[in-house]
Protein backbone atom coordinates (compact mmCIF):
# COMPACT_ATOMS: atom_id res chain seq x y z
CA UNK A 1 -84.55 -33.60 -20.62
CA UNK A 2 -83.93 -31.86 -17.12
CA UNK A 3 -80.77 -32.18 -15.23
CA UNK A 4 -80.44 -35.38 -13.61
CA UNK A 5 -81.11 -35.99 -9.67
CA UNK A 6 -77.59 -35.97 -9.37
CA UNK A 7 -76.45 -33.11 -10.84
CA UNK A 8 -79.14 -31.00 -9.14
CA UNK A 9 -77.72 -32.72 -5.62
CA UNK A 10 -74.30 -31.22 -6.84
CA UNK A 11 -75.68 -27.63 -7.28
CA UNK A 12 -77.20 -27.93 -3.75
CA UNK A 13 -73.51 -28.35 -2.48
CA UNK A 14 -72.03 -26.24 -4.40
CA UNK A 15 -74.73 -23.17 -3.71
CA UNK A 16 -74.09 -24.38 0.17
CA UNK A 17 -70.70 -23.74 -0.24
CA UNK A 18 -70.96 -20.82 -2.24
CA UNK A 19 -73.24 -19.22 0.81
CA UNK A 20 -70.21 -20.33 3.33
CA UNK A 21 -67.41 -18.48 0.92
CA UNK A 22 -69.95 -15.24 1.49
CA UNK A 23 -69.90 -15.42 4.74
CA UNK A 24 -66.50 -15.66 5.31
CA UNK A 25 -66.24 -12.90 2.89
CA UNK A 26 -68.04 -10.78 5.35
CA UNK A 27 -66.34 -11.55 8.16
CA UNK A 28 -64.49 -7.92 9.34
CA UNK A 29 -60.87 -9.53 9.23
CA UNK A 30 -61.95 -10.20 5.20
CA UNK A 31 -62.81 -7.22 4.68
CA UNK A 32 -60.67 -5.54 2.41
CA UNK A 33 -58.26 -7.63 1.66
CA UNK A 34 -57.40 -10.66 -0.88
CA UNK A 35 -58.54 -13.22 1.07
CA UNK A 36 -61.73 -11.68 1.50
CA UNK A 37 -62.04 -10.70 -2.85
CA UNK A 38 -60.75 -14.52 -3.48
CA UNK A 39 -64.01 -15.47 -0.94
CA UNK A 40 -66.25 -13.46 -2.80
CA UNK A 41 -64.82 -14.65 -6.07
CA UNK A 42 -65.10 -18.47 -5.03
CA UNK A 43 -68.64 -17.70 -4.10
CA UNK A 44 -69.74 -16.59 -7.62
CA UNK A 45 -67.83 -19.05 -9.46
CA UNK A 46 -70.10 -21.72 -7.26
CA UNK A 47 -73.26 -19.89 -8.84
CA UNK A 48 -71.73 -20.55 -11.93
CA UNK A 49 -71.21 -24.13 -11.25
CA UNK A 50 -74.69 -24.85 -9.84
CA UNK A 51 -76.45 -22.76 -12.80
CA UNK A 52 -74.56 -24.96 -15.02
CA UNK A 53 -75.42 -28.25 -13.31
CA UNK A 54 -78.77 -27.33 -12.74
CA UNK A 55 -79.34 -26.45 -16.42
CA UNK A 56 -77.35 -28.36 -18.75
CA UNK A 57 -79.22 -31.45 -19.87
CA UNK A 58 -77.20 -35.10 -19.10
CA UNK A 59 -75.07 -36.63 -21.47
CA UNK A 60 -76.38 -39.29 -23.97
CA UNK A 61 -74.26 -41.89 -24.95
CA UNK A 62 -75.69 -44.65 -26.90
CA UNK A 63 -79.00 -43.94 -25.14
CA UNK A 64 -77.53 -44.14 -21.85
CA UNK A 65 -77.70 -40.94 -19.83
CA UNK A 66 -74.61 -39.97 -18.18
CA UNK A 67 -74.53 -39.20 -14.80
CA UNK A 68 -71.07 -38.62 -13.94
CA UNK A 69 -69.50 -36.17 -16.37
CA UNK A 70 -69.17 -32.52 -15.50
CA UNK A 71 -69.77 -30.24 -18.58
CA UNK A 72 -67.31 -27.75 -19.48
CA UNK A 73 -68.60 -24.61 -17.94
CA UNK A 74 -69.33 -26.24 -14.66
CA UNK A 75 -65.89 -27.96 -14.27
CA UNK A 76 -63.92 -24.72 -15.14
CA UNK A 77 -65.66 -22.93 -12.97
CA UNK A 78 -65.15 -25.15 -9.92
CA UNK A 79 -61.59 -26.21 -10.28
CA UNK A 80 -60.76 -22.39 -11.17
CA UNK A 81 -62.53 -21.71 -7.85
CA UNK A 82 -60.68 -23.99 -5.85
CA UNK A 83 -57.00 -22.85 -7.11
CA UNK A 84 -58.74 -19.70 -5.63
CA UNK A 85 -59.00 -21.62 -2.59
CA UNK A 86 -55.50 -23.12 -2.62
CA UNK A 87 -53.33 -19.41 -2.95
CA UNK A 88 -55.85 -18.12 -0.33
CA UNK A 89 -55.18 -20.48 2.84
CA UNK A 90 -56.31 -18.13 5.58
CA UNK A 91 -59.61 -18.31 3.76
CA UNK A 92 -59.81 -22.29 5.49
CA UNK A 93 -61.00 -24.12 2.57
CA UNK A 94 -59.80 -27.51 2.26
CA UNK A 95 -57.07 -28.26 -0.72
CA UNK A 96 -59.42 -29.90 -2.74
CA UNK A 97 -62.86 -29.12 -1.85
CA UNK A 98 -64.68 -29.55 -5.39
CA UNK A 99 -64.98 -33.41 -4.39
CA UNK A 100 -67.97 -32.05 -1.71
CA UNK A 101 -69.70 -31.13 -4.44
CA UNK A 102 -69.02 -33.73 -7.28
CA UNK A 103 -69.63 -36.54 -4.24
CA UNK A 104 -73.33 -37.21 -5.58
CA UNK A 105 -72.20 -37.43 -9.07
CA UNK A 106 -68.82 -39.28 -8.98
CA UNK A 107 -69.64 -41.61 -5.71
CA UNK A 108 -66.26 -41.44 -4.56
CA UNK A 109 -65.06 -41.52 -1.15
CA UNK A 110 -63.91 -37.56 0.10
CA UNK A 111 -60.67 -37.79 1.55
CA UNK A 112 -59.44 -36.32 4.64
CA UNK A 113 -56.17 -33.71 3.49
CA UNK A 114 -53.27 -34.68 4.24
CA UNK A 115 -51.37 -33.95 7.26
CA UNK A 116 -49.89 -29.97 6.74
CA UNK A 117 -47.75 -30.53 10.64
CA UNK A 118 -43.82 -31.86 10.39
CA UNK A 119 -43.28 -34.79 11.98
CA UNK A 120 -43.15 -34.85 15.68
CA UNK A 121 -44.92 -31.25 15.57
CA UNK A 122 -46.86 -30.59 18.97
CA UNK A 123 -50.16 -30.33 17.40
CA UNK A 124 -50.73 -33.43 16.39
CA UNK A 125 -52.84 -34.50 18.40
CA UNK A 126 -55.33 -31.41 17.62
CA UNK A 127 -55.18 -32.33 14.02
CA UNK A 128 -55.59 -35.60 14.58
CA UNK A 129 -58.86 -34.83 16.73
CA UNK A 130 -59.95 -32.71 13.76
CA UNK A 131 -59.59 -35.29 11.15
CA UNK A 132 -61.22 -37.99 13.26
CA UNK A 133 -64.14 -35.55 13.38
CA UNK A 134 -63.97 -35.08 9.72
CA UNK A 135 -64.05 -38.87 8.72
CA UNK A 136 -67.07 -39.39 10.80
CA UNK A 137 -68.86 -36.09 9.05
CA UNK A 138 -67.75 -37.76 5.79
CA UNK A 139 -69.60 -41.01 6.67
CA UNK A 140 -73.02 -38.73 7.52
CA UNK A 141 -72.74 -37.11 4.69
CA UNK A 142 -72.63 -40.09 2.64
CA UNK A 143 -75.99 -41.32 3.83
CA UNK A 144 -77.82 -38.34 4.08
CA UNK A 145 -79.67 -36.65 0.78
CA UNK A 146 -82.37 -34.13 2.50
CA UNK A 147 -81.06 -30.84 1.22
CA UNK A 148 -80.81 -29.37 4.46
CA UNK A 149 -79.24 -32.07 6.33
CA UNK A 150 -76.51 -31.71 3.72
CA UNK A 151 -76.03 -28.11 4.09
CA UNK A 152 -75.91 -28.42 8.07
CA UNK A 153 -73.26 -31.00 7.62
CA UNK A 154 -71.48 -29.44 5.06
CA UNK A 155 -71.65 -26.26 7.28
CA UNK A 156 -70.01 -28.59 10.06
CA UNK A 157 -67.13 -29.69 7.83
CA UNK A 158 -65.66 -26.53 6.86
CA UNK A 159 -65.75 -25.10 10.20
CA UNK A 160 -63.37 -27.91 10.84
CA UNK A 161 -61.33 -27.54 7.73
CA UNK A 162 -61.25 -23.75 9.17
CA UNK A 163 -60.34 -25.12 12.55
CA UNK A 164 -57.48 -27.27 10.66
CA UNK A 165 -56.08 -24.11 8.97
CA UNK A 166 -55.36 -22.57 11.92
CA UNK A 167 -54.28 -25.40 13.50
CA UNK A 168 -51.29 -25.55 10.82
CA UNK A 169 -50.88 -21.82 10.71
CA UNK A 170 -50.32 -21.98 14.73
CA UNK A 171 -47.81 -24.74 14.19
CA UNK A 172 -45.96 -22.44 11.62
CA UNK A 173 -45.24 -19.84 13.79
CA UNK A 174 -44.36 -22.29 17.01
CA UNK A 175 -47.30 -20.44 18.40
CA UNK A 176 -50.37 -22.47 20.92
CA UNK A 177 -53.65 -20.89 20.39
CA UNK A 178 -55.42 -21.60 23.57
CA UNK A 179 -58.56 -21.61 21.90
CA UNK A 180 -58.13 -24.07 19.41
CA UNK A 181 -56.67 -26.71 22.10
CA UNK A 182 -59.94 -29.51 22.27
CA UNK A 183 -61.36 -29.73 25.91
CA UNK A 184 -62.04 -33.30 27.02
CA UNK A 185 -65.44 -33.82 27.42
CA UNK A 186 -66.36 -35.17 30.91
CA UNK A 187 -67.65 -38.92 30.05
CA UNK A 188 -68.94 -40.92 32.47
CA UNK A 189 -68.80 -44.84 32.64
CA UNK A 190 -72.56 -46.65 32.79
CA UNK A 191 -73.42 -50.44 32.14
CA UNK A 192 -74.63 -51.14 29.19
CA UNK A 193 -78.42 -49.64 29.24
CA UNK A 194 -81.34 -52.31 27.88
CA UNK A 195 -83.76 -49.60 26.35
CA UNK A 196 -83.47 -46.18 25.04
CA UNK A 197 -85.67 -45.24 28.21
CA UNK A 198 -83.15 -46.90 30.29
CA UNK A 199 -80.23 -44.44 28.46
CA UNK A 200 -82.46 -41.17 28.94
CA UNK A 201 -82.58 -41.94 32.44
CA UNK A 202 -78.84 -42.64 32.60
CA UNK A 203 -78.15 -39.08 31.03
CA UNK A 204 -80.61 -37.72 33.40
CA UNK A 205 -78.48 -38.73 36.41
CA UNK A 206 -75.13 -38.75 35.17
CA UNK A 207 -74.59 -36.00 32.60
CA UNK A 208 -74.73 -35.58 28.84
CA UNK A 209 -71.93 -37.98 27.72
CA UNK A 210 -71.76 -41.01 28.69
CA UNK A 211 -69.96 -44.47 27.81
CA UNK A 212 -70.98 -48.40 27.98
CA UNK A 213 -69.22 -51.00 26.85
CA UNK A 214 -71.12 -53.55 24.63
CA UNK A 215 -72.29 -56.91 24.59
CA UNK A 216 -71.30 -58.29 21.31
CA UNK A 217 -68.74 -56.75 19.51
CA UNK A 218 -70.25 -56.49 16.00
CA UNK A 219 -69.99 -52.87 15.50
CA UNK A 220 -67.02 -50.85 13.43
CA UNK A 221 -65.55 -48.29 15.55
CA UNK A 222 -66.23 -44.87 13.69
CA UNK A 223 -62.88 -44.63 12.16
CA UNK A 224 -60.33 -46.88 10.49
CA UNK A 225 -56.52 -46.38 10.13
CA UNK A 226 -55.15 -47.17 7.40
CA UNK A 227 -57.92 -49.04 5.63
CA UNK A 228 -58.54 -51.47 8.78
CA UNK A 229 -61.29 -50.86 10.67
CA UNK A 230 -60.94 -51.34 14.21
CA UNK A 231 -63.94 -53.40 16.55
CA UNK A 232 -65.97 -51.06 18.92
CA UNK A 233 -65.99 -52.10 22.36
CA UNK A 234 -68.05 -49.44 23.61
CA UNK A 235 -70.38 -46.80 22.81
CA UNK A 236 -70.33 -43.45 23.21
CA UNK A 237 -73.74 -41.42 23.60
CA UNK A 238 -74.69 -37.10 23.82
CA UNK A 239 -78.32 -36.78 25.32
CA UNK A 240 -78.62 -39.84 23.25
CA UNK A 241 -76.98 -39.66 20.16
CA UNK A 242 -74.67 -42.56 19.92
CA UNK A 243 -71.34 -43.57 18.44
CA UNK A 244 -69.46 -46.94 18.45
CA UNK A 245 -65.48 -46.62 19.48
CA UNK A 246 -62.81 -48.72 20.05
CA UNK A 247 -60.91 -47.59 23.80
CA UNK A 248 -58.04 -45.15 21.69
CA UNK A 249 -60.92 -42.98 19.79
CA UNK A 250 -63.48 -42.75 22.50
CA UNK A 251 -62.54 -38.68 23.25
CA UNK A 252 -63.16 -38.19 19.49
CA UNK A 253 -66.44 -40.29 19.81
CA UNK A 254 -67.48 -37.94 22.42
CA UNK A 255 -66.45 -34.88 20.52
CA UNK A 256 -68.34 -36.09 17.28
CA UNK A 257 -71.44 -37.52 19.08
CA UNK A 258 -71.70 -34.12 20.61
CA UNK A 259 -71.57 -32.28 17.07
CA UNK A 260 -73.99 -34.29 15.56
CA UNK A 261 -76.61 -33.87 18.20
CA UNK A 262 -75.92 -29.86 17.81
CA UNK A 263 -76.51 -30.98 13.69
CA UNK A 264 -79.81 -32.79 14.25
CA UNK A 265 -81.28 -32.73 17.45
């Protein structure tokens, strides 16, 4: 029997992620030094992991094939390579970023990391932005199955896991990196367009970002806190690409509307 559609989703992530751990392996501040072995090392054991998924036949159990079990080979070899991951923090890998690739098999929710700022820290707000951004990856990724969709997205979240690392690595030393501070997008205020023509024509004259508020308020802003998900009241659209946000989260609309139309379009 050949490896379930599942599993062989699983390897996909897991060989995308192995080819981002090789890249940041060759990155000249990796190069020869731990963090850039442990990269190298994460990368492999993500071969091993996919090889295993993609060749190990499911699990029978009273004629019932198992979809969500992870034989032994491939689970040692991904939880080995994300303690990897864990001692090697400048590498910018999320804590526990085995769930991106058992997603497909185990259906459950990926979770945003927990906070890594003190309380009252000034960059709060960046991480903040950052795991905004992330929950609204999560929920593409969800719905999305075309392999390479799934590697451009996954691409997308660990540049912002990377961008998170730093983030708490600037707030350990009491050090702003000017580069990693968010720049507001410039959004401009329209009424609510009738047609998709009438939007084109709206970014045409007013810029690439733009904001409406809505007629009927049936649609979830893009992200909940803590479990409640807040109303939209307007929408927030790149060249076209839109997002529905309540008034506090429309920057991070803009900022994730913007990254998915450099994702897609």
């Amino acid at each position: 029997m050949p490896a379930h559609p599942t599993a062989l989703a699983a390897a996909h992530r897991a060989r995308t992620i192995a080819t981002i751990a090789r890249t940041r392996a060759a990155w000249p501040v990796m190069q020869n030094n731990e963090t850039g072995r442990a990269a190298a090392q994460i990368a492999e054991l993500l071969d091993t992991t996919a090889h295993s998924l993609e060749t190990e036949e499911p699990q029978q159990l009273d004629g019932i094939t198992i979809t969500n079990a992870l034989d032994l080979d491939a689970s040692m070899a991904l939880h080995t390579a994300e303690d990897l991951a864990a001692e090697h923090p400048t590498l910018g890998f999320p804590p526990r970023f085995a769930q991106y690739v058992t997603a497909p098999m185990f259906r459950d929710a990926i979770e945003v990391p927990a906070s890594g700022l003190p309380s009252g820290s000034p960059f709060t707000a960046q991480e903040d932005d950052l795991f905004v951004r992330l929950t609204v990856m999560h929920g593409v990724l969800e719905g999305i199955t075309a392999p390479e969709s799934v590697a451009a997205i996954l691409t997308v979240v660990f540049e912002l896991h990377r961008r998170h690392s730093v983030v708490v690595a600037s707030a350990a030393v009491g050090t702003a990196r000017p580069g990693n501070r968010p720049t507001a997008p410039a959004v401009v205020e329209i009424p609510f367009p009738d047609t998709a023509m009438a939007l084109r024509r709206a970014h045409d004259a007013h810029g690439k970002t733009l904001t409406y508020p809505l007629r009927r308020r049936e649609l979830p802003c893009h992200i909940s806190a803590a479990g409640r998900t807040h109303p939209a009241v307007r929408m927030v659209s790149y060249l076209g690409v839109t997002i529905g946000t309540c008034d506090d989260h429309q920057y991070a609309a803009a900022t994730a509307a913007q990254e998915l139309h450099a994702t897609f379009v």
